[in-house]
Each structure stands twice: as C-alpha cells, then as structure tokens.
Protein backbone atom coordinates (compact mmCIF):
# COMPACT_ATOMS: atom_id res chain seq x y z
CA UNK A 1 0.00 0.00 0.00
CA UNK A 2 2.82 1.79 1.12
CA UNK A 3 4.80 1.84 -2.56
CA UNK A 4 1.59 2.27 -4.14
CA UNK A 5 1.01 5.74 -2.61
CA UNK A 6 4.22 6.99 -3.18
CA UNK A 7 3.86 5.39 -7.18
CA UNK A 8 0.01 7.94 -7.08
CA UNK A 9 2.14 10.74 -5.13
CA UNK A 10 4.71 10.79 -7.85
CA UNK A 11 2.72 10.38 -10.95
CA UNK A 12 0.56 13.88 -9.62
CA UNK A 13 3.76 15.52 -9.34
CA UNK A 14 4.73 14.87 -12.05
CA UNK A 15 1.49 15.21 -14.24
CA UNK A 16 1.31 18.96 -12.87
CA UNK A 17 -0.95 17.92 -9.69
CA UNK A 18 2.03 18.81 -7.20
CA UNK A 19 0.18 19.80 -3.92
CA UNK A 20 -3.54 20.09 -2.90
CA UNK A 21 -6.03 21.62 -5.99
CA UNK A 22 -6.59 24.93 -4.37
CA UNK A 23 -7.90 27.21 -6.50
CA UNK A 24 -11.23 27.25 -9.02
CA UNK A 25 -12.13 28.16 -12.02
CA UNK A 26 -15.98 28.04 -13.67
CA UNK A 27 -17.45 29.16 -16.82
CA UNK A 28 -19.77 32.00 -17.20
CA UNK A 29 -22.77 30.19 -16.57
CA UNK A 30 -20.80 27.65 -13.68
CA UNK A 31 -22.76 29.54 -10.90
CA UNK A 32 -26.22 28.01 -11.97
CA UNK A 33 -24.83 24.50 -11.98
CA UNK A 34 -23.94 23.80 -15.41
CA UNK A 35 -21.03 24.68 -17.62
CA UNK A 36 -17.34 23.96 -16.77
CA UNK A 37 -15.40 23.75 -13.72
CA UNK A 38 -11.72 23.29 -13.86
CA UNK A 39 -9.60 23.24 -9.75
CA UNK A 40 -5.59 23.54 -9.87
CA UNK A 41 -3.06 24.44 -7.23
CA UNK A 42 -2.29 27.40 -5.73
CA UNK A 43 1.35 27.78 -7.79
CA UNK A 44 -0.64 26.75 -10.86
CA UNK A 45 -2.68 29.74 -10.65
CA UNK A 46 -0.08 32.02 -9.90
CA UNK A 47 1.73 30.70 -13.11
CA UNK A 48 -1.25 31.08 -14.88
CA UNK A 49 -1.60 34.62 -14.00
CA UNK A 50 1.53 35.27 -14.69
CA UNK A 51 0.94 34.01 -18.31
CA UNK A 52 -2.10 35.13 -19.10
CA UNK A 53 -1.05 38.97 -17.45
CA UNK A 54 2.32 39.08 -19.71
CA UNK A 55 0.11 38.33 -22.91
CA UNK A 56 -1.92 41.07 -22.31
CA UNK A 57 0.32 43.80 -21.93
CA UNK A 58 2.00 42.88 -24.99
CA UNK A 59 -1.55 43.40 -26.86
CA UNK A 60 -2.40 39.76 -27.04
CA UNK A 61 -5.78 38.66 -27.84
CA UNK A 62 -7.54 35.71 -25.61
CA UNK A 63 -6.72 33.57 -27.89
CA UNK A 64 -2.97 34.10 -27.57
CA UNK A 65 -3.30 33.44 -23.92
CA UNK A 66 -5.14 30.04 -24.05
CA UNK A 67 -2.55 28.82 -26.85
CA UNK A 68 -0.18 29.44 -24.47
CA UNK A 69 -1.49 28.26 -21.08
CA UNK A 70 -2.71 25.05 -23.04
CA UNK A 71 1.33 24.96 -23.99
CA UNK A 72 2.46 25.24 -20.15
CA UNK A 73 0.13 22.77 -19.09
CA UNK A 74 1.77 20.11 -20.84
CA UNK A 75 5.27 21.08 -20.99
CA UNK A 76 5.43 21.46 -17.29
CA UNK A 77 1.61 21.06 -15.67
CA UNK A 78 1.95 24.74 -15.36
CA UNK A 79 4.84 24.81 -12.84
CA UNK A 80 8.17 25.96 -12.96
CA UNK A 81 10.14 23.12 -12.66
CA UNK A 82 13.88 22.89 -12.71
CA UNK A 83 14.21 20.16 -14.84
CA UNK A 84 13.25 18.97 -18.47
CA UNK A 85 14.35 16.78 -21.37
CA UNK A 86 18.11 17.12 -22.11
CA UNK A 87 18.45 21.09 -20.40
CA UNK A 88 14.44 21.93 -20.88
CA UNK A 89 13.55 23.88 -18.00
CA UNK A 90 10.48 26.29 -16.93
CA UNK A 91 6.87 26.54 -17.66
CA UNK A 92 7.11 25.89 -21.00
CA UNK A 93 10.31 24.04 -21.16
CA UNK A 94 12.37 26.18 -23.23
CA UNK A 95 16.33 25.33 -23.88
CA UNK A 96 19.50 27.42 -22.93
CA UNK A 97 21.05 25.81 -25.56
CA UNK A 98 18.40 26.34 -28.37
CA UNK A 99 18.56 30.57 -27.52
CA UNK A 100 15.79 30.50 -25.68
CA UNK A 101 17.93 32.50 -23.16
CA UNK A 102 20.05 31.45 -20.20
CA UNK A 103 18.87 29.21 -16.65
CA UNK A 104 18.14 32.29 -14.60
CA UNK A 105 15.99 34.15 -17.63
CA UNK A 106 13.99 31.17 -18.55
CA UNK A 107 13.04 30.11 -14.85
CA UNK A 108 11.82 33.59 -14.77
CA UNK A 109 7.90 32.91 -15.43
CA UNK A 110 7.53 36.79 -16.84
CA UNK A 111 10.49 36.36 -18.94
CA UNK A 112 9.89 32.37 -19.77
CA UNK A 113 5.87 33.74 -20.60
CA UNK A 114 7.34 36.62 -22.90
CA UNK A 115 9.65 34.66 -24.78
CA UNK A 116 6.48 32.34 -25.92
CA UNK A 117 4.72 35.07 -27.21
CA UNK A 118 6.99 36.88 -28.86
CA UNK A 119 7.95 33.40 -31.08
CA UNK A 120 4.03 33.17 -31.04
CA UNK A 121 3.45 36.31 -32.77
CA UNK A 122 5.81 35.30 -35.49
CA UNK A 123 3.51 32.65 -36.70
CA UNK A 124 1.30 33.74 -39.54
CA UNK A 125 -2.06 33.63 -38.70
CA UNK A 126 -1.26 31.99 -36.07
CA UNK A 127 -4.83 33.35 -33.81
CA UNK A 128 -6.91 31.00 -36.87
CA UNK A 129 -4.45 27.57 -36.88
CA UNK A 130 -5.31 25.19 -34.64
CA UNK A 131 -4.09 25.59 -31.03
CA UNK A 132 -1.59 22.00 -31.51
CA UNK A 133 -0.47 23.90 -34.41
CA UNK A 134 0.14 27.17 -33.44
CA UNK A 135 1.98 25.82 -30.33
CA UNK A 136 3.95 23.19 -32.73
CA UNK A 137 5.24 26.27 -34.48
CA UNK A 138 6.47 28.00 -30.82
CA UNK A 139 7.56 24.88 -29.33
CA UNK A 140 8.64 22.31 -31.75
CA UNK A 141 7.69 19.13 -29.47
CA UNK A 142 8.23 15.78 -30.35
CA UNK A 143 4.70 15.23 -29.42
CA UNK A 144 2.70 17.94 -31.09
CA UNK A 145 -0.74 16.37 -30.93
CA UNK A 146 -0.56 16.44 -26.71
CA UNK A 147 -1.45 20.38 -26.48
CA UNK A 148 -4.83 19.48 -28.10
CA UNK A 149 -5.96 17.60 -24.74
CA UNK A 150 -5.35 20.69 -22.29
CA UNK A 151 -7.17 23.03 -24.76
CA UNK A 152 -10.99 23.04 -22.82
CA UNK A 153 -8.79 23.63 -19.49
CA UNK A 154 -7.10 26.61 -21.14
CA UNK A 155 -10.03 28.43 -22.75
CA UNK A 156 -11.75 28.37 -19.57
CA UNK A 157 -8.85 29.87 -17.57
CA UNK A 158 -7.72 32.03 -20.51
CA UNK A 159 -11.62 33.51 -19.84
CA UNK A 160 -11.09 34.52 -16.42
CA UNK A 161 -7.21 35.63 -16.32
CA UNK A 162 -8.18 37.91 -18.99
CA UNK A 163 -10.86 38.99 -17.23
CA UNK A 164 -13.68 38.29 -19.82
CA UNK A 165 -15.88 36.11 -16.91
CA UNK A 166 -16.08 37.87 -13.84
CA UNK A 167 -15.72 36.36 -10.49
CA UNK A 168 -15.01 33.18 -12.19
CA UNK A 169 -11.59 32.33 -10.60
CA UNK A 170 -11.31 31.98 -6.27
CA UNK A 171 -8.64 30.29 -4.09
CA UNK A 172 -8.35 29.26 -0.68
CA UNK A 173 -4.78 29.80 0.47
CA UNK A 174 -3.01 27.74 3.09
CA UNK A 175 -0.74 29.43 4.91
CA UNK A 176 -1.04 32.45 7.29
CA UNK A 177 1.62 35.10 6.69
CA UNK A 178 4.57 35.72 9.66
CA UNK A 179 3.89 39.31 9.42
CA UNK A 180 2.57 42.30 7.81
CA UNK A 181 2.69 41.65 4.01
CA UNK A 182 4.91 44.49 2.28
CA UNK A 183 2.84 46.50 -0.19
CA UNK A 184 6.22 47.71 -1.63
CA UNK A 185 6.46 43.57 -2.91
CA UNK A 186 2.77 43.81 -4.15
CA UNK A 187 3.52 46.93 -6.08
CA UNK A 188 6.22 45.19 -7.82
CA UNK A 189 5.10 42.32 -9.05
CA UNK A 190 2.15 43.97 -10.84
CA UNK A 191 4.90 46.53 -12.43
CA UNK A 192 6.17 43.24 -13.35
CA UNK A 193 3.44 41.46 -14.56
CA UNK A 194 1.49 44.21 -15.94
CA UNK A 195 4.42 46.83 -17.25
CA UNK A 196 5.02 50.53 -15.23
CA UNK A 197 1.58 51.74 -16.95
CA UNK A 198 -0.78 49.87 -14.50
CA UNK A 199 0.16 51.92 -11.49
CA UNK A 200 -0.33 56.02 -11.13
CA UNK A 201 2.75 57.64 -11.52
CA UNK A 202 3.64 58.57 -8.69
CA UNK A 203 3.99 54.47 -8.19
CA UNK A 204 2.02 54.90 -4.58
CA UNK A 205 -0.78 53.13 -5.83
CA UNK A 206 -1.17 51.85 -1.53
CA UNK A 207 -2.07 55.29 -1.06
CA UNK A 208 -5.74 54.52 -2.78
CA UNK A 209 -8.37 56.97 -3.41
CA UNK A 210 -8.61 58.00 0.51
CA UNK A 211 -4.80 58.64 0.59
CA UNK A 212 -3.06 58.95 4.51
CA UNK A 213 -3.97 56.12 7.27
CA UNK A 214 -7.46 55.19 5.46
CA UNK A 215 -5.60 53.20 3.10
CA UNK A 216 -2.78 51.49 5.09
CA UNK A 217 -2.25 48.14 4.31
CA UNK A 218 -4.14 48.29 0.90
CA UNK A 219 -3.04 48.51 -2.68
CA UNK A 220 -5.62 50.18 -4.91
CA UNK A 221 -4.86 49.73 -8.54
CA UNK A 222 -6.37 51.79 -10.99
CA UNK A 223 -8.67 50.73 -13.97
CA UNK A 224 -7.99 51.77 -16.63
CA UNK A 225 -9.19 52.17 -20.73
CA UNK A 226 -8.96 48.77 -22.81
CA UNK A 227 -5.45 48.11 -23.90
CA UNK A 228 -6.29 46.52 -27.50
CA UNK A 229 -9.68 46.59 -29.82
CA UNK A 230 -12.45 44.15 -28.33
CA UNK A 231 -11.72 43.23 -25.36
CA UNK A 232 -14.49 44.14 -23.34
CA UNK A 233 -12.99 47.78 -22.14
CA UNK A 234 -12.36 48.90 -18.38
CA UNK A 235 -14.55 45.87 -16.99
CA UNK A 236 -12.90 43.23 -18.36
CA UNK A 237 -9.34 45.01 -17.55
CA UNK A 238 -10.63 45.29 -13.71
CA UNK A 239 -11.85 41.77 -13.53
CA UNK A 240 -7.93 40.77 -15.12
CA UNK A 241 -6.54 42.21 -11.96
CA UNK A 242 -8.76 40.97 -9.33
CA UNK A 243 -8.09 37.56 -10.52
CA UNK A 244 -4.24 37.70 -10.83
CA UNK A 245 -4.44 39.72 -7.24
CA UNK A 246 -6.68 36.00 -6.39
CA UNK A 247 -3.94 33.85 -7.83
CA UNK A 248 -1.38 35.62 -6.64
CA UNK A 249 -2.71 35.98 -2.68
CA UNK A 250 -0.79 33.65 -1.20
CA UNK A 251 2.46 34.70 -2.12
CA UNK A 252 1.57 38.41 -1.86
CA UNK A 253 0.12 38.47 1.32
CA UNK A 254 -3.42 39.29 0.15
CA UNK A 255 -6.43 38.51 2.22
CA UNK A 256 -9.31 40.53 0.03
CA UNK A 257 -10.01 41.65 -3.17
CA UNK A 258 -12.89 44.10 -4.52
CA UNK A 259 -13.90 45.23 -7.24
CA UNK A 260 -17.40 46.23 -9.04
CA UNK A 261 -19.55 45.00 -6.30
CA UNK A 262 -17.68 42.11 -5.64
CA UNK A 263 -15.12 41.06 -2.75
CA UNK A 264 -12.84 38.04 -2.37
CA UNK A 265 -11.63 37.12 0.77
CA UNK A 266 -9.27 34.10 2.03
CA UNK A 267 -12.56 32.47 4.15
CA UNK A 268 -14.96 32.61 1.98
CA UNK A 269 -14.44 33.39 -2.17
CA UNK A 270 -16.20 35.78 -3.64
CA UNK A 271 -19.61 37.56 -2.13
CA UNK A 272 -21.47 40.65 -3.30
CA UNK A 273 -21.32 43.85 -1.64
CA UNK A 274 -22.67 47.05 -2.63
CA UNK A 275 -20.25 49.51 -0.83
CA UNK A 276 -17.76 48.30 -2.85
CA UNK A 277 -19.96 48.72 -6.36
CA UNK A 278 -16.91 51.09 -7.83
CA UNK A 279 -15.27 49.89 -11.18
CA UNK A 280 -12.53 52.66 -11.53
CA UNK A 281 -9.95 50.63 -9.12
CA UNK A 282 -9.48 47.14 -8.11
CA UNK A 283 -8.65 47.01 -4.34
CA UNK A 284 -6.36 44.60 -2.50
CA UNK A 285 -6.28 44.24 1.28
CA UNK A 286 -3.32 42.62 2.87
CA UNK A 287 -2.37 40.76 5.76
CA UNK A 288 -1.75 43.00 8.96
C-alpha cells in the first residue's frame, strides 16, 4: 500500500498535480450548476496569472493566452520546474542551448511567458491555426498532438485571467503570513506582470483613493481604458486584476479583493457587496 502511494504521489507531481487543488475556475454560466469547472493548485494559478497577465500587456488577444497556457500545461503542468528533457527547463520548457535564453531568464515565469509570445506572434495567422499547431510552431515538441488535450482547461482559464468572466476564478490559500505583508512587494510584481503603466505615476498606488492612514495596508490599482480593440474595455481590464491579485494571494500576502460589487476574501471566495460597487480601481487588502 505503502509503494503504491508513493507510485500515485509521484505520478501527480509529475502530471502537474504537485500539492492540494486549491484554487477554481468556472465558466460563465458555472454559478447556476452547469457549464465547466476546472480546480488547480495554488502555484498553478499564480503561473497562470503570470501568463495570461504578460500576454496582455504585450496586446495579445484571448486567444494568444489560451494557446499558451494550453502549452504550459503540458510542458510542465503549469509549474516551474527545474528540470526537463536534455536542459528543458520552466513553464514551458524552453532550452539554454536552443537561444531561448540562459537558466536564470527562462526560470523567470515573466520572462519564460514573454519569450512564448513573442515566437508566437511570429507565426502567420497563427490566432486561426489550430491551437496544436500554433503551439507546434512556438515549441517544436516531439509530441505535437498532446497540447490538443489541455485546450478546454485553457479556454476556460484564458476567460477569467483575462478577465472576460467575472468572479469566475477563487482560491483558498493555506498558509497564514509571519507578518505584515509588504505593499512595496505587491507593487512590484504587478509593475512586473502588468508593465510601469498599470500603477499612477507617482507608483504609490497603496495610497488609494482616501490617501493617509485610510488606506494602510491596501493597494488600490487603478482601472484603466482597454489596452487593445475588443476586449471588453475597463470591466474586463478590472476583472484581469482581481483575478491575478486571487492567484497571486498567497504569495503576496493578500487577504481581500474588490472590485465592481464584488469582494474576495481568504474564508470565503467571492460575495457581493454594494459599498464596494466602484469599477474605476481594483482594491487589495493585505495581511496586517
């Protein structure tokens, strides 16, 4: 019994199921009982955000995103892992030796994420092929027809990340932070995920719309116009952040998130609550 738990234990692992699924994702119309429902862990998320955040600044369209999230979870089950075939390494398993950059870039999920879309937008067309081609032409697998199987997981992901189904992703995190959690850290993985532009300024985006002691130990992050033609305009931009500030909780130190009537909190996933009806600025609480 023994050997056959640690035979389950390692086949998870390695199949991208490392650690307890966490986190929840569910189609548009998942809240009346039908549609789709897809869980993953906690670091899969945050990967996922990660992913689905650096396609977007660079003007990507959804489509983009699920071609490459459908790409990470089979090259690495959406983790970064350390290892690979021959020097493979990362999310999506790209090669130091093959100029895909060196060990340090490429286990670098916003660098790792970048490089795949920038190859991606090389491809002709590459928004109409079919996703196991269109990732075929980025990746160059031995196995090409194996992205088509992840493809229904990715859409629906690819939905929320971007922010086109609201309230559609929640996690439960596991661990209770030491301390405060540092704003300053918050700040700067949006700036990385999201580029300079997604903060005022001034960069003091903790300061939120009350400014002083009000807003201590929040981050308020502007919404702002749609980035690119069509994609559903300052809504669908707030709804991105809330749900990478969702996947991203754990790590960041974030206990609630609001935005457009909305709030997500660690105990009990997303509720609706009229005082916080506002859609110019996502807000994220942290631990204190």
């Amino acid at each position: 019994m023994l050997v056959a738990l640690a035979g389950y234990l390692t086949v998870q692992y390695i199949s991208g199921n490392k650690g307890v699924e966490r986190c929840t994702v569910q189609s548009a119309d998942g809240s009346a009982g039908r549609g789709r429902t897809y869980r993953l862990s906690l670091e899969q998320a945050a990967n996922a955000a990660t992913i689905s955040a650096v396609g977007t600044t660079r003007g990507m369209p959804e489509r983009a995103v699920t071609i490459a999230l459908a790409t990470a979870l089979q090259e690495s089950g959406l983790r970064n892992i350390e290892h690979g075939d021959r020097d493979s390494l990362g999310l999506f398993q790209q090669r130091p030796s093959q100029g895909w950059g060196t060990e340090k870039q490429i286990l670098d999920p916003v660098y790792s994420a970048g490089k795949f879309y920038q190859h991606l937008a090389e491809v002709p067309g590459y928004s109409r092929l079919p996703l196991t081609v269109a990732a075929q032409r980025v990746q160059r697998s031995g196995f090409p027809q194996a992205y088509a199987k992840h493809e229904p997981d990715a859409a629906l992901l690819s939905a929320a990340l971007t922010g086109r189904t609201p309230a559609a992703l929640t996690c439960t995190p596991t661990q209770t932070a030491a301390g405060p959690a540092d704003a300053a850290k918050v700040r700067s993985a949006l700036v990385r995920a999201f580029g300079k532009g997604v903060l005022p300024s001034s960069g003091k985006a903790g300061d939120g719309a009350a400014g002083g002691a009000a807003a201590a130990g929040t981050v308020s992050v502007p919404v702002k116009a749609a980035r690119t033609a069509g994609d559903g305009g300052k809504a669908q931009r707030g709804w991105e952040l809330a749900h990478w500030a969702v996947a991203q909780a754990e790590s960041l130190g974030i206990d609630e998130v609001a935005y457009a009537g909305r709030v997500w909190s660690t105990g009990s996933g997303w509720r609706t609550d009229r005082a916080e009806s506002g859609t110019t600025q996502v807000r994220m609480r942290l631990v204190h």
